[in-house]
Protein backbone atom coordinates (compact mmCIF):
# COMPACT_ATOMS: atom_id res chain seq x y z
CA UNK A 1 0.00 0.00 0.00
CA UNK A 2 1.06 3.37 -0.90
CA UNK A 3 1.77 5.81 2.28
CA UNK A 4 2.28 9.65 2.15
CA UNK A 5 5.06 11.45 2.30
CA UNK A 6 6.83 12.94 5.29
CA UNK A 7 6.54 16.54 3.44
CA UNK A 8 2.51 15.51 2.41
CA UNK A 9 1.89 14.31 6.24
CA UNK A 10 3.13 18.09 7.87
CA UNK A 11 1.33 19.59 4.97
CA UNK A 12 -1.89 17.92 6.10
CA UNK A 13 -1.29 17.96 9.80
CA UNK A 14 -0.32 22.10 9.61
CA UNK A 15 -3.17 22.65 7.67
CA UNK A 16 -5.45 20.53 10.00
CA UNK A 17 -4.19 22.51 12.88
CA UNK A 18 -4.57 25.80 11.64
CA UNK A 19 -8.15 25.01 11.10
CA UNK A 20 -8.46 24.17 14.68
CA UNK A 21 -6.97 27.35 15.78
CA UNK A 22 -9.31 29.55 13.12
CA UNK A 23 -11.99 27.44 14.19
CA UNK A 24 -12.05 28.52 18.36
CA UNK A 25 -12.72 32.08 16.62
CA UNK A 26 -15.38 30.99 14.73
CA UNK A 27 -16.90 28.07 17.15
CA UNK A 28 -16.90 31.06 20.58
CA UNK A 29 -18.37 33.60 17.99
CA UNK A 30 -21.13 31.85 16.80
CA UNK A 31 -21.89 30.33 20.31
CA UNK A 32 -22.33 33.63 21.97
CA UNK A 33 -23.61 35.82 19.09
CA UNK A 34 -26.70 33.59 18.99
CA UNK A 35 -26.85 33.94 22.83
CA UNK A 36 -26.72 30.22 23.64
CA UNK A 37 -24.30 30.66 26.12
CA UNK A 38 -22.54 33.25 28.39
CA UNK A 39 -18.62 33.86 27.87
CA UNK A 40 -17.73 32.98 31.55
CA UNK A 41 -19.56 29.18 31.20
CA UNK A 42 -18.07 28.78 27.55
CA UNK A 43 -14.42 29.42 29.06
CA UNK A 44 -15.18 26.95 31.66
CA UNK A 45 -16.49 24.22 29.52
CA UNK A 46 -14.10 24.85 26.98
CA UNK A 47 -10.97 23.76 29.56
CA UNK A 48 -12.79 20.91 31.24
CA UNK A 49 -13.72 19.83 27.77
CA UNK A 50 -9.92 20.80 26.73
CA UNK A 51 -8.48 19.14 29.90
CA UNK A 52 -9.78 15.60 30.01
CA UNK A 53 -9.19 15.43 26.03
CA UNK A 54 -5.37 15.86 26.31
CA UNK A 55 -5.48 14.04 29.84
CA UNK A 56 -7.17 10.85 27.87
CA UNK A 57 -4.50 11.20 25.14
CA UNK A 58 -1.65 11.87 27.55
CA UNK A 59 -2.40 8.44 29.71
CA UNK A 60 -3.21 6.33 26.28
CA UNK A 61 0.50 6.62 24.62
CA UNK A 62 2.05 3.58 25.35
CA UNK A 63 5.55 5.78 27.50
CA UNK A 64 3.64 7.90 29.21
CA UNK A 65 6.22 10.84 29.94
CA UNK A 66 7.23 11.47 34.00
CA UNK A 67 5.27 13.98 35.96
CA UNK A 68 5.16 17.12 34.93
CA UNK A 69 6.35 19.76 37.21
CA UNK A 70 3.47 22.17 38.00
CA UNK A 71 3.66 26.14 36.00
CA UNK A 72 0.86 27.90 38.07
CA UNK A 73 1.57 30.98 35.59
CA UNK A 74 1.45 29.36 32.87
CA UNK A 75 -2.08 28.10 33.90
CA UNK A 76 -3.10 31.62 34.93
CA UNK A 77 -2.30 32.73 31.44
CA UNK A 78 -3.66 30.06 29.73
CA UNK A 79 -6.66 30.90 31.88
CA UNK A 80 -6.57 34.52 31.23
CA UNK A 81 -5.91 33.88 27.59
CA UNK A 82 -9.21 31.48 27.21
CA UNK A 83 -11.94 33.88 29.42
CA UNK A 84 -10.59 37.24 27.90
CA UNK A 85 -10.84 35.31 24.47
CA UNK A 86 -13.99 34.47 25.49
CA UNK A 87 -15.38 38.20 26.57
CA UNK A 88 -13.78 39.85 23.42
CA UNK A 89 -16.14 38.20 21.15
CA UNK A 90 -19.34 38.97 22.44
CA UNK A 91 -18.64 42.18 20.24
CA UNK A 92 -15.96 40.95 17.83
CA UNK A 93 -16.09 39.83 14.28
CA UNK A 94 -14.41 36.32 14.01
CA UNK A 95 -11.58 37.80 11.51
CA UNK A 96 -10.96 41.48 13.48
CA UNK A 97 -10.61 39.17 16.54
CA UNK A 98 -8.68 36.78 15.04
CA UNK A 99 -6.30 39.32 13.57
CA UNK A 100 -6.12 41.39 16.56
CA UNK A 101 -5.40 37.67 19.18
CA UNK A 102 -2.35 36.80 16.70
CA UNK A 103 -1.10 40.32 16.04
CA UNK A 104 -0.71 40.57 20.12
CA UNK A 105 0.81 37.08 19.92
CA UNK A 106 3.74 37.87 17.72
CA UNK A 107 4.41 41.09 19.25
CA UNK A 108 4.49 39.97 22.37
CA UNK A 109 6.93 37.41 21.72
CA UNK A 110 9.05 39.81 19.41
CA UNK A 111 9.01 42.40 22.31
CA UNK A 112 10.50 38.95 24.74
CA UNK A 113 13.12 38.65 21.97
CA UNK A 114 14.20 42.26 22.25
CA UNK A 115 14.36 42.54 26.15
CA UNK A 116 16.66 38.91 26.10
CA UNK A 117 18.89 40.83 24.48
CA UNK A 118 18.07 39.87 20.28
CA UNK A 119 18.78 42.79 18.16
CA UNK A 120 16.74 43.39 15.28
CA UNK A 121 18.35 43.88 11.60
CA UNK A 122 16.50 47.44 9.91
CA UNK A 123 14.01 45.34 7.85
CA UNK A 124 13.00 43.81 10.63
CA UNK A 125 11.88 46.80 12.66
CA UNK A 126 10.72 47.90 9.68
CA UNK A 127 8.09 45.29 9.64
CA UNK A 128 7.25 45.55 13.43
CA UNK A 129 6.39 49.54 13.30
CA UNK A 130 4.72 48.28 9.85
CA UNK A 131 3.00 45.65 12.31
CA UNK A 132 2.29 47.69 15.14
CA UNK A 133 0.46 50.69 12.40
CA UNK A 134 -2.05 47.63 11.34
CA UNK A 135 -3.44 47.43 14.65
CA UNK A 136 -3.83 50.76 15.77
CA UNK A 137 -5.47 51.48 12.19
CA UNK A 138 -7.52 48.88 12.84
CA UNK A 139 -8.90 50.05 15.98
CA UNK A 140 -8.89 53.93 15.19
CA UNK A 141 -12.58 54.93 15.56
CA UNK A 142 -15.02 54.84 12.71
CA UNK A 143 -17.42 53.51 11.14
CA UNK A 144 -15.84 49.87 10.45
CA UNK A 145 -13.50 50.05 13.38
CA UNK A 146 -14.25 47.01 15.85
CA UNK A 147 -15.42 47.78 19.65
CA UNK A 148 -12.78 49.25 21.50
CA UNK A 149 -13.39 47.15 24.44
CA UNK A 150 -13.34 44.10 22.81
CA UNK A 151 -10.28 44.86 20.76
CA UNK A 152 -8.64 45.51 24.24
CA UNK A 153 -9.64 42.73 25.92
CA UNK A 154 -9.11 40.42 22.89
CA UNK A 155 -5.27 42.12 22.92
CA UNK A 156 -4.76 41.32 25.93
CA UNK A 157 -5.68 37.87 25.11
CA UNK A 158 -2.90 37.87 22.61
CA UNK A 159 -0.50 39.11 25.70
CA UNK A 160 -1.82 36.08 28.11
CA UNK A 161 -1.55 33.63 25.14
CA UNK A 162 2.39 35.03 23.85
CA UNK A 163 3.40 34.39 27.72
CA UNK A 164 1.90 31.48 27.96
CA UNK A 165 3.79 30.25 24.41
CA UNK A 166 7.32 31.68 25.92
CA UNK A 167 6.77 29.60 29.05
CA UNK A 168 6.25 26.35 27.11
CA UNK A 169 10.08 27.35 25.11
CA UNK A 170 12.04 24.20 26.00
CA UNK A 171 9.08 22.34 27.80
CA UNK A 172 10.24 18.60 27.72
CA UNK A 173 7.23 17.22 26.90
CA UNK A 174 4.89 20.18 26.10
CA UNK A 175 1.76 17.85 25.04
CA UNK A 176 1.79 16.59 28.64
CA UNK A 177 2.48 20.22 30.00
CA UNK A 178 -0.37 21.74 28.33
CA UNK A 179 -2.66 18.74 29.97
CA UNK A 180 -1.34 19.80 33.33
CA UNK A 181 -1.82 23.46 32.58
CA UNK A 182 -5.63 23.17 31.77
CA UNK A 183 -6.27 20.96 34.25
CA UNK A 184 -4.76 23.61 36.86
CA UNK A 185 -6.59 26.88 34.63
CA UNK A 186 -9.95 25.15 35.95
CA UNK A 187 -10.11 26.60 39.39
CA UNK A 188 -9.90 29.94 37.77
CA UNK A 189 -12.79 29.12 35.85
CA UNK A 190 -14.14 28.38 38.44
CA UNK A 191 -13.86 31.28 40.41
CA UNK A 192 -15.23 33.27 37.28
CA UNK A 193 -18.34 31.52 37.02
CA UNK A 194 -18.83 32.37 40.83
CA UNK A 195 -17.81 35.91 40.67
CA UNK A 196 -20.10 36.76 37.40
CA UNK A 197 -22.83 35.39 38.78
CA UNK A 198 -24.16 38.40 41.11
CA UNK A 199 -22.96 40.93 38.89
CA UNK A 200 -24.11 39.36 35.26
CA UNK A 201 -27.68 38.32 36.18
CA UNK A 202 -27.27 36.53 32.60
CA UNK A 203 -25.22 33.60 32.97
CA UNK A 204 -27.17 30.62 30.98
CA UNK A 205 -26.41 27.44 28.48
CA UNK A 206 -28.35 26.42 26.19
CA UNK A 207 -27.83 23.05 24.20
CA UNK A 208 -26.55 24.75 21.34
CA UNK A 209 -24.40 26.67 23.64
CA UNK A 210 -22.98 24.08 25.71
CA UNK A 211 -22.10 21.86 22.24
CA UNK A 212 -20.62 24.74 20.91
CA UNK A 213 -18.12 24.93 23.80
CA UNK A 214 -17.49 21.13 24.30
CA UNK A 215 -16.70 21.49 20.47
CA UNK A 216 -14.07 23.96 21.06
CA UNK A 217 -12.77 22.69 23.92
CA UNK A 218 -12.29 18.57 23.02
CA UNK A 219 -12.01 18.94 19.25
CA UNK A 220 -10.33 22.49 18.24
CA UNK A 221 -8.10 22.82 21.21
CA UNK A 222 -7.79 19.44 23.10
CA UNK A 223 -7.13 17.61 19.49
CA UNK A 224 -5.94 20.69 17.73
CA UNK A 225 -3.05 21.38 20.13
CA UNK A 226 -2.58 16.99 19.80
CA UNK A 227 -2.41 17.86 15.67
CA UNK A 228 -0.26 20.75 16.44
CA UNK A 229 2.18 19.31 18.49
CA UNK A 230 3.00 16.63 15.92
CA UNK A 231 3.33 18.91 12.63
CA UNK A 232 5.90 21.15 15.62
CA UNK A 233 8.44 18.21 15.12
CA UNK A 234 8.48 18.72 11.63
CA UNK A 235 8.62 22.30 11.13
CA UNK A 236 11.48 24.79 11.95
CA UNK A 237 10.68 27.54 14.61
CA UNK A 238 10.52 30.39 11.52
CA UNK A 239 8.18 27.99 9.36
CA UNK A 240 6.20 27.48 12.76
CA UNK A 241 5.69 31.02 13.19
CA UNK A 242 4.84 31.82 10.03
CA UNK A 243 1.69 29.21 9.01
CA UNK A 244 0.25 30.77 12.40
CA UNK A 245 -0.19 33.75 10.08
CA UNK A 246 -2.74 32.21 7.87
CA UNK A 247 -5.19 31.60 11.10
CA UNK A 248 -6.44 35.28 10.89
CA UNK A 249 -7.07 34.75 7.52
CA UNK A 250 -8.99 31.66 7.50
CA UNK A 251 -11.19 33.00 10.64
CA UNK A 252 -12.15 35.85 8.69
CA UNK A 253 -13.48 34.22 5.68
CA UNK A 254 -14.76 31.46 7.88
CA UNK A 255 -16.68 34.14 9.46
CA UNK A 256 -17.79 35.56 5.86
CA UNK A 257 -19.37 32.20 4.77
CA UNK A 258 -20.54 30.97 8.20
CA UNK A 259 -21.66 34.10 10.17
CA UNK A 260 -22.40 36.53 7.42
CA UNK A 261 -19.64 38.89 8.81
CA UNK A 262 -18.40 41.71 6.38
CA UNK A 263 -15.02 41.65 5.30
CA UNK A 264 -14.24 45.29 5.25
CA UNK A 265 -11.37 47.46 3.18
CA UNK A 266 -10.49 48.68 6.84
CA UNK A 267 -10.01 44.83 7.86
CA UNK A 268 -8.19 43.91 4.36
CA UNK A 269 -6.03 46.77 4.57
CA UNK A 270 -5.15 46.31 8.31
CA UNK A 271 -4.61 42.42 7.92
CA UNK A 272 -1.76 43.24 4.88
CA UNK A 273 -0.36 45.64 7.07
CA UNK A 274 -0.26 43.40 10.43
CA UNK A 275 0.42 40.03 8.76
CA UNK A 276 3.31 41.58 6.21
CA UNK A 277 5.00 43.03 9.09
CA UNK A 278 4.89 39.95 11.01
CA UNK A 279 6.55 38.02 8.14
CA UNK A 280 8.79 41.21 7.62
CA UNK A 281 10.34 40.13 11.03
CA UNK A 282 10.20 36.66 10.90
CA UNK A 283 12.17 36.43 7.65
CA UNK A 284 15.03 38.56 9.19
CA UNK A 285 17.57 37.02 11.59
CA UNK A 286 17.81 38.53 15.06
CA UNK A 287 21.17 39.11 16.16
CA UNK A 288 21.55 38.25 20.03
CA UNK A 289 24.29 40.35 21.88
């Protein structure tokens, strides 16, 4: 019998997981724009759902790894990362919030680079003030401009999600790792779903809600970070870094066909801006001191 390729297999399995990751945008947005569920309750379903996925998968491979020692940050940012997520898009398009979550990723991580000491060649800050101009165009008031709070809370998503990423650099076995993390995020979830309660008066699940979440949680992030993880070991960090730049672009026209969400010229123009600054910098070698 015929078997793929090693090239056809990560081709497949990067695609696959940059689905997954397009897909969260897409699977919170529709979930909470047709009410079926409040953004606290979809967090929390979406890590239980998220944590007994990668827990199964963890405890079925045949050498299970040796205990993983316990990141309580990196579960509060994973946390942070999932319920901010989660808030941003009860105003957010699935594209502007997709564009804005990565945008805050790379930056971030660019901005770790810099303080440990990399130095950046001139194309490459060229591309990160070319990066940085996308998103504050795309948030500048008017008429097409997203909601200000939700482009704020979604960047600070990006922030909680690019820390999270740096404290998973040189994890031993990060598929393990990221089972202990949401496992340990769920007590924070928790706490939310306490805390809203008095204040939001509205916090409800409906079927459709609650399937919505379980969806996002087992299948685009439990399996999606599985599918992930394996297309990682064949990739180089730059190639890595720079399929994650199609995920903006998939969620928007995701959220074209599926939600009937307008692509705007502001969104276009703001998404060549952010995403060709990102690879700007990502083709140009840092220099570390």
């Amino acid at each position: 019998m015929r078997t793929e390729s090693p090239a056809a297999q990560t081709i497949v399995l990067t695609a696959a997981a940059m689905l997954a990751f397009a897909a969260n945008s897409l699977l919170c947005r529709l979930a909470l724009q047709q009410g079926g569920i409040d953004p606290a309750s979809f967090a929390g379903i979406r890590l239980l759902c998220g944590a007994l996925t990668l827990a199964v998968i963890v405890r079925s491979r045949q050498r299970p790894p040796s205990a993983v020692r316990a990141d309580w940050l990196a579960a509060a940012m994973l946390f942070a990362y999932v319920a901010l997520f989660s808030f941003a898009y009860l105003s957010l398009p699935a594209g502007s919030g997709a564009l804005i979550l990565f945008g805050a990723v790379q930056l971030t991580m660019f901005s770790a680079g810099l303080r440990a000491g990399e130095r950046f060649v001139p194309r490459a800050w060229a591309g990160l003030i070319l990066a940085v101009a996308g998103l504050v165009y795309l948030v500048l008031p008017g008429v097409t401009a997203p909601p200000l709070a939700g482009a704020a809370l979604m960047a600070l998503a990006g922030v909680a999600w690019g820390v999270y990423s740096l404290r998973g650099r040189g994890v031993a076995y990060p598929l393990a790792a990221t089972a202990s993390n949401f496992l340990r995020a769920l007590p924070f979830a928790l706490l939310l779903s306490l805390l809203s309660l008095p204040f939001s008066g509205s916090t409800h699940a409906s079927a459709s809600g609650v399937a919505l979440a379980v969806a996002s949680g087992a299948l685009t992030s439990g399996l999606g970070y599985v599918i992930w993880y394996a297309a990682l070991a064949r990739l180089s960090a730059m190639h890595a870094a720079t399929v994650q730049l199609s995920v903006p672009v998939i969620a928007a026209f995701g959220g074209a066909l599926l939600l009937s969400e307008a692509i705007s010229a502001r969104l276009l123009f703001a998404s060549v801006a952010i995403l060709g600054g990102i690879a700007l910098v990502l083709g140009s070698k840092a220099l570390r001191e």
